[in-house]
N, C-alpha and C. Protein backbone atom coordinates (compact mmCIF):
# COMPACT_ATOMS: atom_id res chain seq x y z
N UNK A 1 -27.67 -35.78 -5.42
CA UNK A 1 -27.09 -35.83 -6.74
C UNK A 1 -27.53 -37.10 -7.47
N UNK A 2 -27.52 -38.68 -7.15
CA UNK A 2 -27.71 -39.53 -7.65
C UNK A 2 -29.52 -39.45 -7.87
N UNK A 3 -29.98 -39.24 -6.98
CA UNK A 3 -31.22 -38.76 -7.50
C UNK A 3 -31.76 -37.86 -8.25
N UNK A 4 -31.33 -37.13 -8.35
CA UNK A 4 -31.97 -36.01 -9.40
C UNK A 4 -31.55 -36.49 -11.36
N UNK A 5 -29.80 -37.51 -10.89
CA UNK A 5 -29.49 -38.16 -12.46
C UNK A 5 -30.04 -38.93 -12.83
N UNK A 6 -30.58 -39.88 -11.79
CA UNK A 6 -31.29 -41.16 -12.13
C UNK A 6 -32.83 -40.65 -12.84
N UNK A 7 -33.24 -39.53 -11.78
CA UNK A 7 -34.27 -39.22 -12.52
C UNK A 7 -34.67 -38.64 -13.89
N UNK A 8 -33.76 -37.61 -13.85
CA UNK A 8 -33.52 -36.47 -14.96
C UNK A 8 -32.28 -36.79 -15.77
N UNK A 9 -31.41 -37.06 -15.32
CA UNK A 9 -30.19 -37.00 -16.38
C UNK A 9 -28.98 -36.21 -15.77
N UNK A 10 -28.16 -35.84 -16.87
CA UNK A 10 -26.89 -35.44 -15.79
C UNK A 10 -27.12 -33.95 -15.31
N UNK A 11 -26.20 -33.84 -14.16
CA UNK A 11 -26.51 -32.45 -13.62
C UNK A 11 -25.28 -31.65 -13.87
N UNK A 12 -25.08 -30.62 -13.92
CA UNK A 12 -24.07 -29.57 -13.88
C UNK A 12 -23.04 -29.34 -12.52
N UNK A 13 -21.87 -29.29 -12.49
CA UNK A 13 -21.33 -29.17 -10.92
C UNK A 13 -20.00 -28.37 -11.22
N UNK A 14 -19.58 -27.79 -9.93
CA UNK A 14 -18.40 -27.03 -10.39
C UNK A 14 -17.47 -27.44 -9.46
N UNK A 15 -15.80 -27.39 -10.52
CA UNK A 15 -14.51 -28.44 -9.56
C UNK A 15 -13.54 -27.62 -9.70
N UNK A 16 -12.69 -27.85 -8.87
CA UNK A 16 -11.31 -27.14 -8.68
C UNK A 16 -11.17 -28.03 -9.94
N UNK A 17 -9.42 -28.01 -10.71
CA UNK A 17 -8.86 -28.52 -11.07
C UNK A 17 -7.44 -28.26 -10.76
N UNK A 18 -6.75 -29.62 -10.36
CA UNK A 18 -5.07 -29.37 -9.76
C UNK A 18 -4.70 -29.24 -10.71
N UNK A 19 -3.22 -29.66 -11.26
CA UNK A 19 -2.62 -29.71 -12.49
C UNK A 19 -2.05 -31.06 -12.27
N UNK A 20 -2.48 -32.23 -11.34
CA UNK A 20 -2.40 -33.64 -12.14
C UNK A 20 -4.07 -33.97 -12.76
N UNK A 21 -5.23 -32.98 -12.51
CA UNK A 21 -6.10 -33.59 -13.61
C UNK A 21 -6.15 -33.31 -14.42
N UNK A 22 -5.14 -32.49 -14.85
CA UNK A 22 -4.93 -31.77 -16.60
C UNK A 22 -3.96 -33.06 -16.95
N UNK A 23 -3.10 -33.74 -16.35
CA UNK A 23 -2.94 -34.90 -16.91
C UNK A 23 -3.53 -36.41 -17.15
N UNK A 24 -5.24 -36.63 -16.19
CA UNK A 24 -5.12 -37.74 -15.79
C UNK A 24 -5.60 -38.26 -17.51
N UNK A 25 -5.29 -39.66 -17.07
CA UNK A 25 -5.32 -40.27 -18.31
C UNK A 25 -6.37 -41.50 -18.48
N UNK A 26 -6.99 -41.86 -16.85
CA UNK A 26 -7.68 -42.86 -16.59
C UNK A 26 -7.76 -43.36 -15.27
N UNK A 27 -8.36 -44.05 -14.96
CA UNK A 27 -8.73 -44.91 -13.48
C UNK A 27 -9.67 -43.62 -12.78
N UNK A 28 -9.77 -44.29 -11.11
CA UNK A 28 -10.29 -43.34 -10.25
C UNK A 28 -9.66 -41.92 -9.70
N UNK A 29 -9.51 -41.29 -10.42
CA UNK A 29 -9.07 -39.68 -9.54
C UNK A 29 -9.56 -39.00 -8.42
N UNK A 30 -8.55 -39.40 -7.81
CA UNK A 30 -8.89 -38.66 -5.97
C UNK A 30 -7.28 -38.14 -5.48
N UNK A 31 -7.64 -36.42 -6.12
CA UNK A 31 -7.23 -35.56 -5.51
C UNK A 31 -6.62 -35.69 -4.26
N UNK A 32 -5.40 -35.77 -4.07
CA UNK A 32 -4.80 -35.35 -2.60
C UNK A 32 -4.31 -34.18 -2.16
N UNK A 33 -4.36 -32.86 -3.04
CA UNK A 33 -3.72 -32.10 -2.37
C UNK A 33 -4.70 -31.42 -1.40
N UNK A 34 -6.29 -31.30 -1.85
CA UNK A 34 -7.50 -30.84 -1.20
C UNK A 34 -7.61 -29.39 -1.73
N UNK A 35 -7.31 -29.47 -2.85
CA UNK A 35 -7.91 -28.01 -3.63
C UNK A 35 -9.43 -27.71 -3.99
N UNK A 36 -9.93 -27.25 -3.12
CA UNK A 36 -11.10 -27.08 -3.72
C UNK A 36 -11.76 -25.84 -4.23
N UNK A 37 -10.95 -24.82 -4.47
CA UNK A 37 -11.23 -23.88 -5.47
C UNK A 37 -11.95 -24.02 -6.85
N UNK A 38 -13.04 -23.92 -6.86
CA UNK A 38 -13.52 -24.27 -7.62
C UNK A 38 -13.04 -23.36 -9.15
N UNK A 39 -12.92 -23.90 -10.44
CA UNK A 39 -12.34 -23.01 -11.24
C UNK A 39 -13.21 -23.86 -12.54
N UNK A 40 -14.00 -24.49 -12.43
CA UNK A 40 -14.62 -25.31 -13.72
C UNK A 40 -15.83 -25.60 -13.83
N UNK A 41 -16.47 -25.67 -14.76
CA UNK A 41 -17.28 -26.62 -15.11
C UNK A 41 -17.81 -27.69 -15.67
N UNK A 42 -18.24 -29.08 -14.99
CA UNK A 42 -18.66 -30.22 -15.55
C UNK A 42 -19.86 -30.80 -15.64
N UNK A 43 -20.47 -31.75 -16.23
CA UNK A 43 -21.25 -32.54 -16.37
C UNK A 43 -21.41 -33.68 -15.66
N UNK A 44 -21.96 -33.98 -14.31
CA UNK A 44 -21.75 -35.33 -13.46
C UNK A 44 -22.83 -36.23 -14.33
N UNK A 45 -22.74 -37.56 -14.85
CA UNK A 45 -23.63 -38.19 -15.52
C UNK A 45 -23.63 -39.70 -15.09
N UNK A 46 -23.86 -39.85 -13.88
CA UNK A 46 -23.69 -40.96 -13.71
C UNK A 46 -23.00 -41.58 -12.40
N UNK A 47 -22.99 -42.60 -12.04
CA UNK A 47 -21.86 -42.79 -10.61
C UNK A 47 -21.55 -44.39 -10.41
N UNK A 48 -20.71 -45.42 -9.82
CA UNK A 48 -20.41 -46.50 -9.70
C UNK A 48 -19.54 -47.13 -8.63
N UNK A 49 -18.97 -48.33 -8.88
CA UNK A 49 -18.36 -48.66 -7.74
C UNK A 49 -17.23 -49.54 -8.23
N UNK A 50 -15.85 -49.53 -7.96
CA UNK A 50 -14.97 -50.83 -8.65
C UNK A 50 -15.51 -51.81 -8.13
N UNK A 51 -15.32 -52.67 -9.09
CA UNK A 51 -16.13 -54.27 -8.78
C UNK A 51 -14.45 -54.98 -7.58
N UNK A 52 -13.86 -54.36 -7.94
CA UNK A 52 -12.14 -54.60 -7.21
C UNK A 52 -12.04 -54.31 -6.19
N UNK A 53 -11.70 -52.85 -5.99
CA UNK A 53 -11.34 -52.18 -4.71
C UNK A 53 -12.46 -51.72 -4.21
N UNK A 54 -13.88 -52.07 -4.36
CA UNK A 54 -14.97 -51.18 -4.08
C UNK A 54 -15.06 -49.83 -3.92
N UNK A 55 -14.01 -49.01 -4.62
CA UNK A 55 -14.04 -47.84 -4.39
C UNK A 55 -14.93 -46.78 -4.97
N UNK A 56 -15.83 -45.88 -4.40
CA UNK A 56 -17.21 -45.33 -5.13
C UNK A 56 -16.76 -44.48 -5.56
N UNK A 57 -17.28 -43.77 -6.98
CA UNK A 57 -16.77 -42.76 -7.45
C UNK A 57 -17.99 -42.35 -8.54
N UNK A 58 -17.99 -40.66 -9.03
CA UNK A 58 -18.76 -40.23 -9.86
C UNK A 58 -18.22 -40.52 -11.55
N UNK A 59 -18.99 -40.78 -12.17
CA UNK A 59 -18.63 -40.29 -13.29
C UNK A 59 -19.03 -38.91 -14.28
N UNK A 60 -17.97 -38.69 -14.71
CA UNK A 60 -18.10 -37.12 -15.54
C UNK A 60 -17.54 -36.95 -16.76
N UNK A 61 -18.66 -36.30 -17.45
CA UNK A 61 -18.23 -35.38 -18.83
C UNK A 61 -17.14 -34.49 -18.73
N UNK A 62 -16.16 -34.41 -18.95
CA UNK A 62 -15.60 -32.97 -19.50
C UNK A 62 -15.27 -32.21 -20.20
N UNK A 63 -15.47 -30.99 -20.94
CA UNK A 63 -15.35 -30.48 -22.33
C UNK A 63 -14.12 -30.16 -22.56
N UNK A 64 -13.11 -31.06 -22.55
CA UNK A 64 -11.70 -30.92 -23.24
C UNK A 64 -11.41 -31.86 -24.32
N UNK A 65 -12.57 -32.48 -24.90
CA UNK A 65 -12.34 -33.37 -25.81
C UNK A 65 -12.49 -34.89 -25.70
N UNK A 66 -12.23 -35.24 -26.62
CA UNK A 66 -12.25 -36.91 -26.46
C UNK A 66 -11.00 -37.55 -26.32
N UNK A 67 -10.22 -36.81 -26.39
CA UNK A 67 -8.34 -37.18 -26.70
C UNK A 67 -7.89 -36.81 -25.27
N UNK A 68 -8.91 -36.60 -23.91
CA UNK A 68 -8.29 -36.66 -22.58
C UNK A 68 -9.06 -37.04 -21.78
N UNK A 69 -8.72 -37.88 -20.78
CA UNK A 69 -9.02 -38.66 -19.80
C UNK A 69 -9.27 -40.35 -20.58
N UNK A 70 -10.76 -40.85 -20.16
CA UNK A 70 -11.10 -41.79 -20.73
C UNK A 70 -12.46 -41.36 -21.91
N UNK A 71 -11.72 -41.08 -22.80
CA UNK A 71 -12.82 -40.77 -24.12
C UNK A 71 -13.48 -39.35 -24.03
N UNK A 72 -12.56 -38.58 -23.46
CA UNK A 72 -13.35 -37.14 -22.86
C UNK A 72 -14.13 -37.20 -21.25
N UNK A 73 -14.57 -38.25 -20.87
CA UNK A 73 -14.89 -38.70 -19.59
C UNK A 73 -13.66 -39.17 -18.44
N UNK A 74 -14.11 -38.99 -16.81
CA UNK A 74 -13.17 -39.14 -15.63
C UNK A 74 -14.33 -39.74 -14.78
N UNK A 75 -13.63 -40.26 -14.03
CA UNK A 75 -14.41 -40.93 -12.82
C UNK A 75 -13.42 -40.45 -11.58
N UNK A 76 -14.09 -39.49 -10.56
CA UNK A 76 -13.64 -39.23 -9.53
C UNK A 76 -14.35 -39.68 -7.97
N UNK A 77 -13.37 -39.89 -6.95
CA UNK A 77 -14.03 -40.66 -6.45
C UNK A 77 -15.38 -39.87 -5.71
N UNK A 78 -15.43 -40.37 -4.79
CA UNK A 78 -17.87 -40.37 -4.68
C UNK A 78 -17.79 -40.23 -3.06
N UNK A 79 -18.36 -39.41 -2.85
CA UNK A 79 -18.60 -38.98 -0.94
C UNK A 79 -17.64 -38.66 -0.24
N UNK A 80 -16.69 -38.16 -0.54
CA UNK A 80 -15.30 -37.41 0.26
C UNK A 80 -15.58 -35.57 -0.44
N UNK A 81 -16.17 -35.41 -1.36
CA UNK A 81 -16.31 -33.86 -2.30
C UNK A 81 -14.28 -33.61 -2.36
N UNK A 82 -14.20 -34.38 -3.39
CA UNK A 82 -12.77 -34.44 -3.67
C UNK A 82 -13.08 -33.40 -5.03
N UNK A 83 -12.13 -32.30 -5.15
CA UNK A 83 -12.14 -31.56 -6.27
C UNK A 83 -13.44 -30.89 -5.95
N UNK A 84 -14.24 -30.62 -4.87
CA UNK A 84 -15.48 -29.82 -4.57
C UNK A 84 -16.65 -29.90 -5.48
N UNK A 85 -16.16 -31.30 -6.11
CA UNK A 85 -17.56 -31.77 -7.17
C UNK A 85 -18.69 -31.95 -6.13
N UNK A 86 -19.04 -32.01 -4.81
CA UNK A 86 -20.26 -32.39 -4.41
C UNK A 86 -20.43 -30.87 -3.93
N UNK A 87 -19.83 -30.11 -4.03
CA UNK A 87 -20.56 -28.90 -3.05
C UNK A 87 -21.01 -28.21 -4.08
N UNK A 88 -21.05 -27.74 -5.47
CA UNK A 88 -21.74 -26.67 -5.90
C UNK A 88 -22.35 -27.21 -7.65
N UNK A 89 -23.22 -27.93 -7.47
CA UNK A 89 -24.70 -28.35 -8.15
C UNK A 89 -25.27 -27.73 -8.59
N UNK A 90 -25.95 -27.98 -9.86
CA UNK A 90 -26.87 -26.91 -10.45
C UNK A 90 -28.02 -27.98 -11.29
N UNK A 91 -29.12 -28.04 -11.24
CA UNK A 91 -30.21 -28.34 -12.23
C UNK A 91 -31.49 -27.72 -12.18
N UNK A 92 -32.29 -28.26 -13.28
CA UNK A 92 -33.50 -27.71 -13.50
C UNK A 92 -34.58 -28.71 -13.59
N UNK A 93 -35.95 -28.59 -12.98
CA UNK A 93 -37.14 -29.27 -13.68
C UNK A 93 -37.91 -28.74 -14.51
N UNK A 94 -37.58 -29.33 -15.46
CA UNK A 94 -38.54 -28.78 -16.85
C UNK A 94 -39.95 -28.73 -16.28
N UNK A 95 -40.83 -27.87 -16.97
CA UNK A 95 -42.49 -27.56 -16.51
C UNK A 95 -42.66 -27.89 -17.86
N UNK A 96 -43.83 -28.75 -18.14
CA UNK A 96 -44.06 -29.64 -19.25
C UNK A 96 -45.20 -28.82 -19.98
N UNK A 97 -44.58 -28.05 -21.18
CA UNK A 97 -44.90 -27.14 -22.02
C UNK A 97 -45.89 -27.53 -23.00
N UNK A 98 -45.29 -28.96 -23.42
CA UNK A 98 -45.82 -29.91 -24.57
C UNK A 98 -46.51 -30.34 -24.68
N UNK A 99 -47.32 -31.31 -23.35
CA UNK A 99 -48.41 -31.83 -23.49
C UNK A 99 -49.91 -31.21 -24.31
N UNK A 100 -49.90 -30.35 -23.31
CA UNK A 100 -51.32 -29.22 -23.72
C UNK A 100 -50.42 -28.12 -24.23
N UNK A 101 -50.70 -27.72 -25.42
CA UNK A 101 -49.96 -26.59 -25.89
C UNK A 101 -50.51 -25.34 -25.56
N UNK A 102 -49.13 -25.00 -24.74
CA UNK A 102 -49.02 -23.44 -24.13
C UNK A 102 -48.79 -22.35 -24.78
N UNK A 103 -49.06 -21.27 -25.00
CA UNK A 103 -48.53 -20.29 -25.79
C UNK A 103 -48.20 -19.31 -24.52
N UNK A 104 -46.79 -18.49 -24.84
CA UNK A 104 -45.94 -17.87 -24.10
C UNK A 104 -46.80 -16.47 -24.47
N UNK A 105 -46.34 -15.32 -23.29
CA UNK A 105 -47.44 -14.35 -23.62
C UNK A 105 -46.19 -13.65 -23.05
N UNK A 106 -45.28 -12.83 -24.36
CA UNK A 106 -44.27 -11.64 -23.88
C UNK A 106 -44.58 -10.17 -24.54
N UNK A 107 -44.12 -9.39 -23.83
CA UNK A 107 -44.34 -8.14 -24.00
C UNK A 107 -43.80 -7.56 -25.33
């Protein structure tokens, strides 16, 4: 995962959500009940570490707005697959169309 963002940008992943992350409001979110039903989709864009508690965690987009979590963004924590954000990933490598211009040949 950290490789493919660093390289490319953010990747797509899919998370349970409990009903305390429909409330969280900020800090590190780590899930205790161990729901990992996955029922969502997010944007992982990024990842870090508290400079405090050293605790590692991802950071993520989520499309509920800017008026929840921190600015529309959450940071959950990083290598436990809390909320089943590490098990189901999705990206793409673009095939570079642009350079030499390709023309598409459809039926």
């Amino acid at each position: 995962m950290m490789q493919e963002i660093y390289a490319r940008g953010p990747i797509a992943c899919g998370v349970s959500v409990p009903d305390s992350l429909m409330t969280y409001t900020g800090g590190i979110y780590c899930d205790t009940t161990g729901n990992v039903a996955i029922d969502h989709d997010i944007s992982v864009v990024g990842w870090g570490e508290d400079p405090i508690t050293l605790e590692k965690f991802w950071t993520v987009r989520n499309s509920w707005g800017t008026h929840w979590g921190e600015n529309g963004f959450f940071r959950v924590c990083r290598g436990v697959n809390n909320i089943a954000i590490e098990s189901d990933c999705a990206w793409t490598t673009p095939k570079d169309t642009w350079t030499i211009p390709v023309k598409h040949i459809t039926t």
